[in-house]
C-alpha atoms as a PDB file:
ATOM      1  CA  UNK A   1      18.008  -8.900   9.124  1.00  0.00           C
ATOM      2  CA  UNK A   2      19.292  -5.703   9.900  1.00  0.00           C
ATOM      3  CA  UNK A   3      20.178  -3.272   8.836  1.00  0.00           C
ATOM      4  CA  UNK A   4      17.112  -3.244   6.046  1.00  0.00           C
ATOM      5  CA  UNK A   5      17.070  -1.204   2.738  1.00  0.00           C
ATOM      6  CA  UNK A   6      15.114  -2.294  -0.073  1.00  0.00           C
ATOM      7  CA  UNK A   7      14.376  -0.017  -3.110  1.00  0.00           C
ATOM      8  CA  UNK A   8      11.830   0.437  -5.721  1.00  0.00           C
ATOM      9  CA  UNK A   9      11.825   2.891  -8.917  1.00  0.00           C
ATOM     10  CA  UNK A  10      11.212   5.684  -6.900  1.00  0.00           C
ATOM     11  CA  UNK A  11      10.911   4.990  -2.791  1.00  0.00           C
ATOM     12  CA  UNK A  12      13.711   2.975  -0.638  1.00  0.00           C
ATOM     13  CA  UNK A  13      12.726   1.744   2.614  1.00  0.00           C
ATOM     14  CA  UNK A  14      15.419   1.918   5.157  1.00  0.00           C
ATOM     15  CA  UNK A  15      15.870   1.815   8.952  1.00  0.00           C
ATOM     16  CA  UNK A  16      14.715   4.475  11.102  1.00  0.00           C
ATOM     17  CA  UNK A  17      16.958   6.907  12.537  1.00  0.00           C
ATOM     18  CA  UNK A  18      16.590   9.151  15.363  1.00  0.00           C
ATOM     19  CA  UNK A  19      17.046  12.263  13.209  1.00  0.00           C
ATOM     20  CA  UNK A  20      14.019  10.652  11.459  1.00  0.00           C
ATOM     21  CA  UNK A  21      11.346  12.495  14.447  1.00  0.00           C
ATOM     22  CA  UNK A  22      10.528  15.860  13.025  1.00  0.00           C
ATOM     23  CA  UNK A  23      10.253  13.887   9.615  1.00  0.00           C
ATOM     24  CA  UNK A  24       7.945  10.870  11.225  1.00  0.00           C
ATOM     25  CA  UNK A  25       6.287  13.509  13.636  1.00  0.00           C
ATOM     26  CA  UNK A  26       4.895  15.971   9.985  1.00  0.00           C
ATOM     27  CA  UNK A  27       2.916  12.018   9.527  1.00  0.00           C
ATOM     28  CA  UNK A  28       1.648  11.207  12.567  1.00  0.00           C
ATOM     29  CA  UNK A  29       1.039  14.493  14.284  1.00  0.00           C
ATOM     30  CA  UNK A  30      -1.074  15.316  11.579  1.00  0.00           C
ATOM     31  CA  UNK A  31      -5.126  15.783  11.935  1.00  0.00           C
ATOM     32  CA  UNK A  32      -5.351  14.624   7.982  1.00  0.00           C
ATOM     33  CA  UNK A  33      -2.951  12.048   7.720  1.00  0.00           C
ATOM     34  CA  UNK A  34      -4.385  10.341  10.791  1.00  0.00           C
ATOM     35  CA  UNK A  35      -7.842  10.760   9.860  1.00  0.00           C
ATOM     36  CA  UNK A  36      -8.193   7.021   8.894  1.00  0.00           C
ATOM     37  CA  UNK A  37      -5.644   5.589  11.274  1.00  0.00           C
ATOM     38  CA  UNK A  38      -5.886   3.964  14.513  1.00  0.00           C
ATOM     39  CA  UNK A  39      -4.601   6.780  16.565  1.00  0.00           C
ATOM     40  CA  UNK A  40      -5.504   9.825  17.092  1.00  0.00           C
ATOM     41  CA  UNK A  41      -2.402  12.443  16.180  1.00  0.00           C
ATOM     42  CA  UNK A  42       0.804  11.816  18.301  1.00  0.00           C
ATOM     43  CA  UNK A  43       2.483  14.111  20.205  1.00  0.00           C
ATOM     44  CA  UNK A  44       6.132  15.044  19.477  1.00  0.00           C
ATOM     45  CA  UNK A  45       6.623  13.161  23.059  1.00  0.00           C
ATOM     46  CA  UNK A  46       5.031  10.331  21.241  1.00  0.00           C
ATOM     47  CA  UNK A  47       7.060  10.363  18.146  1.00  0.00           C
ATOM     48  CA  UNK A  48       9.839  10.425  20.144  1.00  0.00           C
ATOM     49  CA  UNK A  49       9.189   7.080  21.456  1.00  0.00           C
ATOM     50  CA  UNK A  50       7.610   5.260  18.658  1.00  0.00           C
ATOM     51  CA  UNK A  51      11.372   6.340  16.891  1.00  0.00           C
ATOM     52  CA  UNK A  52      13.015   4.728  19.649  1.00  0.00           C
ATOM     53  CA  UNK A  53      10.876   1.893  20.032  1.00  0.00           C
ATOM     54  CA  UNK A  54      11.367   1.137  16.343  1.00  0.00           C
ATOM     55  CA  UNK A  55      15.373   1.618  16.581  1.00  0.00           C
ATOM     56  CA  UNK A  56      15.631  -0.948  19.622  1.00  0.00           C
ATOM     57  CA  UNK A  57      13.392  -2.920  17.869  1.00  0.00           C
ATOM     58  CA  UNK A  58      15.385  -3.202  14.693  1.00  0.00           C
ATOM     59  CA  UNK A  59      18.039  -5.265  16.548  1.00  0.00           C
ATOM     60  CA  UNK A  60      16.067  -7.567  18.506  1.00  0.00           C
ATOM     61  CA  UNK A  61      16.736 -11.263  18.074  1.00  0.00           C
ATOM     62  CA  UNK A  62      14.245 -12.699  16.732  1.00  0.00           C
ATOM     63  CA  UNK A  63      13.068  -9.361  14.735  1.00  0.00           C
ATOM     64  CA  UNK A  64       9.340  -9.324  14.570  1.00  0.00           C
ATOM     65  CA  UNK A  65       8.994  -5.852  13.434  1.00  0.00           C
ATOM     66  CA  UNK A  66      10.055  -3.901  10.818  1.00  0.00           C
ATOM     67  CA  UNK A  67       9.062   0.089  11.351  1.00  0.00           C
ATOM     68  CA  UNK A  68      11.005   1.661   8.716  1.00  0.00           C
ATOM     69  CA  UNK A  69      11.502   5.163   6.989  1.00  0.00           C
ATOM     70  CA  UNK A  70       9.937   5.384   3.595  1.00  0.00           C
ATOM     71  CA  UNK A  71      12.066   7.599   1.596  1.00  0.00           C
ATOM     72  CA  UNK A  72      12.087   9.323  -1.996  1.00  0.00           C
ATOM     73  CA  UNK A  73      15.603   7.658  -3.440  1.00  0.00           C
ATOM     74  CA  UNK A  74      16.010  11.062  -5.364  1.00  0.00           C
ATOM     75  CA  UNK A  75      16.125  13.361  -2.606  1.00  0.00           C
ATOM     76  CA  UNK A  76      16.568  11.222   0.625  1.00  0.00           C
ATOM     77  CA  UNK A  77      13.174  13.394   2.159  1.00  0.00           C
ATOM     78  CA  UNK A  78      11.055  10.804   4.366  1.00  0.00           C
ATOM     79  CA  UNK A  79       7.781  10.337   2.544  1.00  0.00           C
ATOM     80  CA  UNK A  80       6.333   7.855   5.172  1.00  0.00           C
ATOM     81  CA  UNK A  81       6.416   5.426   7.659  1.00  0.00           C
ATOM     82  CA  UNK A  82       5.583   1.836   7.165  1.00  0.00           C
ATOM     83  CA  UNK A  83       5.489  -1.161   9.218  1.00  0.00           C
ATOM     84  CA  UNK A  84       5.292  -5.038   8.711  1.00  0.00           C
ATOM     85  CA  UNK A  85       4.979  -7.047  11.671  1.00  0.00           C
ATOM     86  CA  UNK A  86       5.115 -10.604  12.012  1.00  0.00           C
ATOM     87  CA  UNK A  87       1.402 -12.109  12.983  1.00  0.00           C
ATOM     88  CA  UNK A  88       1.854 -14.417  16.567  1.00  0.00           C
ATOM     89  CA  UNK A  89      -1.144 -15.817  15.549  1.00  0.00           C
ATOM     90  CA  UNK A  90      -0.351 -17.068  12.109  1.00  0.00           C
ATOM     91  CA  UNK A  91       2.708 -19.511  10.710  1.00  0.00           C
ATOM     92  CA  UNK A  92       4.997 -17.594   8.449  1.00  0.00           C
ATOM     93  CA  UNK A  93       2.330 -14.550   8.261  1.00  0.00           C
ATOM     94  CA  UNK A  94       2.866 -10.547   8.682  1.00  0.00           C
ATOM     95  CA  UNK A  95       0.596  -7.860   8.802  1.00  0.00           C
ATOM     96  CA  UNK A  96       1.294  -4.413   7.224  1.00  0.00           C
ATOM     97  CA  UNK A  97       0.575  -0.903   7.371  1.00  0.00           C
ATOM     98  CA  UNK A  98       1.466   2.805   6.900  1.00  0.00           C
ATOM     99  CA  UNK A  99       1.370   6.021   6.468  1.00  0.00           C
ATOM    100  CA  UNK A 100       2.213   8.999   4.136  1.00  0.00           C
ATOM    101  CA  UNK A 101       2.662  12.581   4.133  1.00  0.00           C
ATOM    102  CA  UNK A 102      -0.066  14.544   2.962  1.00  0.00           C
ATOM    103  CA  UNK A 103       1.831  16.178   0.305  1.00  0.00           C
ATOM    104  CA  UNK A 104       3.299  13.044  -1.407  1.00  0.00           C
ATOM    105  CA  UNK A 105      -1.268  11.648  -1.325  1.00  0.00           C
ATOM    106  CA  UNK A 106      -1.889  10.952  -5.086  1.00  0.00           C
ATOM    107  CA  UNK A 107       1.500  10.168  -6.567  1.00  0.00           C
ATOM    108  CA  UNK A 108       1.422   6.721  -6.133  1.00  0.00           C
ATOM    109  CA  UNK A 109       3.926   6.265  -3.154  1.00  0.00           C
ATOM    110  CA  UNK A 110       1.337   4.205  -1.584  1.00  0.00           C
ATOM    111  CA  UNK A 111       1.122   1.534  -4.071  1.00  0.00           C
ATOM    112  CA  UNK A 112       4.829   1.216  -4.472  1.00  0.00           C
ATOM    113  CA  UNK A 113       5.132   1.378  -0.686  1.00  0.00           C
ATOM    114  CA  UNK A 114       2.732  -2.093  -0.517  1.00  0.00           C
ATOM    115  CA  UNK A 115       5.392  -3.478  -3.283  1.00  0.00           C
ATOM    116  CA  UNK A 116       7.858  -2.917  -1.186  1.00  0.00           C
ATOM    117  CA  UNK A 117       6.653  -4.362   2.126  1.00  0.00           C
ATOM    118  CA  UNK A 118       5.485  -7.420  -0.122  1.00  0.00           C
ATOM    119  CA  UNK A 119       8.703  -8.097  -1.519  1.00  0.00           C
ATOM    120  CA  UNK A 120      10.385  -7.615   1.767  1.00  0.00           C
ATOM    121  CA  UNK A 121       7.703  -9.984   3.224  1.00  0.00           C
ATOM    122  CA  UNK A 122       8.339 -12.750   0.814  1.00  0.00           C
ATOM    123  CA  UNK A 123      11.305 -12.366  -0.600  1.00  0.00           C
ATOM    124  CA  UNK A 124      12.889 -11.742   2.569  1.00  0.00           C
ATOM    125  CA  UNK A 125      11.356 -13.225   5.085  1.00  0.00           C
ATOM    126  CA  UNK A 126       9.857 -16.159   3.082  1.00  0.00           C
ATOM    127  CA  UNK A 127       6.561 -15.556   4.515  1.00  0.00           C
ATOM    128  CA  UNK A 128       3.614 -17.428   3.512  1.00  0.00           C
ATOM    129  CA  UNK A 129       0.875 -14.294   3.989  1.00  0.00           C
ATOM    130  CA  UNK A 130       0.607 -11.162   4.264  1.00  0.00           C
ATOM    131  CA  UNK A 131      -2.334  -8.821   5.685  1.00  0.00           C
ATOM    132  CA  UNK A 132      -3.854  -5.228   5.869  1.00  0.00           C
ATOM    133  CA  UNK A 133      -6.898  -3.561   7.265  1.00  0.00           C
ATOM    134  CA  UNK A 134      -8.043   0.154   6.704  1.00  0.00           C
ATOM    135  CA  UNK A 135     -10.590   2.512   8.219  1.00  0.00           C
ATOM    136  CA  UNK A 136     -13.906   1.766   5.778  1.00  0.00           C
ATOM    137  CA  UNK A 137     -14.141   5.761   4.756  1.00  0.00           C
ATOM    138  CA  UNK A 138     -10.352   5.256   3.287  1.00  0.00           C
ATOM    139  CA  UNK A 139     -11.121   4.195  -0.192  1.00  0.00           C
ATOM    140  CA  UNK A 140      -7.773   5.968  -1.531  1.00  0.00           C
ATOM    141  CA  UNK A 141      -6.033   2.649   0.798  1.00  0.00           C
ATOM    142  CA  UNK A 142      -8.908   0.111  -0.758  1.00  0.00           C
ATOM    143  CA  UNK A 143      -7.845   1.287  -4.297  1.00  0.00           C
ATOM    144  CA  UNK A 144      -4.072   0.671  -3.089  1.00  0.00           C
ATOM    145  CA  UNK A 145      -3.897  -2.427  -1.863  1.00  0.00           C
ATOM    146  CA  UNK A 146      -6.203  -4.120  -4.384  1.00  0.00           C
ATOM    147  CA  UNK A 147      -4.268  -2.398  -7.089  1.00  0.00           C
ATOM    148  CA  UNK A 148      -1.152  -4.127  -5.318  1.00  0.00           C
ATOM    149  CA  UNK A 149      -2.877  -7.378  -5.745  1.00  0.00           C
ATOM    150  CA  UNK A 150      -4.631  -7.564  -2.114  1.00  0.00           C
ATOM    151  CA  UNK A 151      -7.585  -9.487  -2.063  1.00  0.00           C
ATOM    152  CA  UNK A 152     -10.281  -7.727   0.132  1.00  0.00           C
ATOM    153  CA  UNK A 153     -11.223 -10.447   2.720  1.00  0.00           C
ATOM    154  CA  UNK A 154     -13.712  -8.982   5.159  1.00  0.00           C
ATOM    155  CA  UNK A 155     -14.620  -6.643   8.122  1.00  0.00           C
ATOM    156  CA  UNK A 156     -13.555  -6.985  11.623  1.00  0.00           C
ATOM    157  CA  UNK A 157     -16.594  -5.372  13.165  1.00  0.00           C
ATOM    158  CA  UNK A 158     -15.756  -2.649  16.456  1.00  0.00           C
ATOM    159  CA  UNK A 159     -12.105  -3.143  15.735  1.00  0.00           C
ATOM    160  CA  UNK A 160     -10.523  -0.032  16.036  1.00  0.00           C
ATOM    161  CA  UNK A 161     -11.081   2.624  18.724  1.00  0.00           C
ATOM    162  CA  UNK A 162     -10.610   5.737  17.960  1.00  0.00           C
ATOM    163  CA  UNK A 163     -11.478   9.423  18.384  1.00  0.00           C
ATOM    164  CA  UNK A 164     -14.033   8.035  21.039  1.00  0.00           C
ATOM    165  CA  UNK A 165     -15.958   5.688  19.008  1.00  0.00           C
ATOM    166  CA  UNK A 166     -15.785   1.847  18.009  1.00  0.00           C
ATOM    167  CA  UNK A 167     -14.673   1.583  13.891  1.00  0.00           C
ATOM    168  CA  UNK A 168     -14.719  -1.413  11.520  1.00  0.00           C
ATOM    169  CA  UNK A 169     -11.772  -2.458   9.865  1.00  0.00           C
ATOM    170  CA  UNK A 170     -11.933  -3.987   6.345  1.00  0.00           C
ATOM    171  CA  UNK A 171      -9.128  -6.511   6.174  1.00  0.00           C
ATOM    172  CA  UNK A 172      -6.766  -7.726   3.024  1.00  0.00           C
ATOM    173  CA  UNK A 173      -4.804 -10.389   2.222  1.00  0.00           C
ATOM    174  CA  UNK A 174      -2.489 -11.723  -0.206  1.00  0.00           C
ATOM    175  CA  UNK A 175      -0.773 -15.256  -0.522  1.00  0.00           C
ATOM    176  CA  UNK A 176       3.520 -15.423  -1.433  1.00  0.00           C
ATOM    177  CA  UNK A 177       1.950 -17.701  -4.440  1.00  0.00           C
ATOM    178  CA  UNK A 178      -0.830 -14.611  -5.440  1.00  0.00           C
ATOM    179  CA  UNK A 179       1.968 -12.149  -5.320  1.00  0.00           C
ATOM    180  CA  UNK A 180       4.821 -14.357  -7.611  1.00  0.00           C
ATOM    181  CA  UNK A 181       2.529 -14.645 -10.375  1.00  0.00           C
ATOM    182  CA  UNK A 182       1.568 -10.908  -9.850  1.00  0.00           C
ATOM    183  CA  UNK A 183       5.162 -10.412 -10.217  1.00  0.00           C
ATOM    184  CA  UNK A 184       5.811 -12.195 -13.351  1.00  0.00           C
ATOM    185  CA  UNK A 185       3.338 -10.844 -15.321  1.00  0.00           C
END
């Protein structure tokens, strides 16, 4: 499926562009906003590539990744990046993640970002499942994805390494049947 846009009340999610860098480089060049990541802050070198790498990635046959631009549908401005990704390991499964800037924390982007990648997940893609994990000291992303309707699942212990140590991931999970009847209430 390309090209992808989806929108919600306030966010759209749309393909990444190259113009998207400086945008996509104020996320994940930043100390705070990577704090709780997997990474340590990129470089604009980095960026860069992870733009491109997303672009040429958007076309691919079969897709298996969707790194897209969250956007504010009032004023176009980037206000993240998110990613679903289909799981090799799993039938009809995806895992999903992201990232916002610092200055759009509390407004409840991050919430209607999940509802987005859900939606494009199963409504979509007709997945089956769909997973997260987060860094254990980000309890902003725990109260996100469980208000989404995420079911906490467990820890992968030593998953992550980052900023020269070993970190635990605390995984999520939510089934195309979970999320319908989420939807219709």
């Amino acid at each position: 499926m390309y090209p992808l846009a989806r929108h919600d009340v306030r966010l759209a999610i749309r393909e990444l562009a190259t113009d998207d860098v400086d945008a996509v480089l104020a996320i994940y060049g930043s100390p705070e906003v990577t704090e709780h990541l997997s990474f340590a802050p990129r470089s604009r070198d980095e960026v860069e590539g992870i733009v491109a790498r997303s672009i040429a990635s958007a076309t691919a046959s079969p897709r298996n990744e969707y790194a897209l631009a969250l956007v504010e549908r009032d004023s176009g401005e980037l206000a993240g990046f998110v990613r679903l990704a289909l799981d090799p390991h799993q039938q009809r499964a995806a895992t999903i993640g992201g990232a916002l800037r610092s200055d759009a924390w509390g407004r409840g982007y991050g919430r209607e970002a999940v509802r987005l990648l859900l939606a494009l997940a199963f409504i979509d893609l007709d997945l089956h499942r769909v997973w997260a994990a987060r860094a254990p000291m980000n309890t902003a992303s725990a109260k996100t994805l469980l208000a989404s309707g995420m079911t906490e699942e467990g820890v992968i212990r030593g998953h992550v390494h980052v900023h020269g140590a070993w970190r635990d991931s605390i995984t999520y999970g939510i089934l195309r049947e979970e999320w319908s009847a989420g939807e219709e209430s």
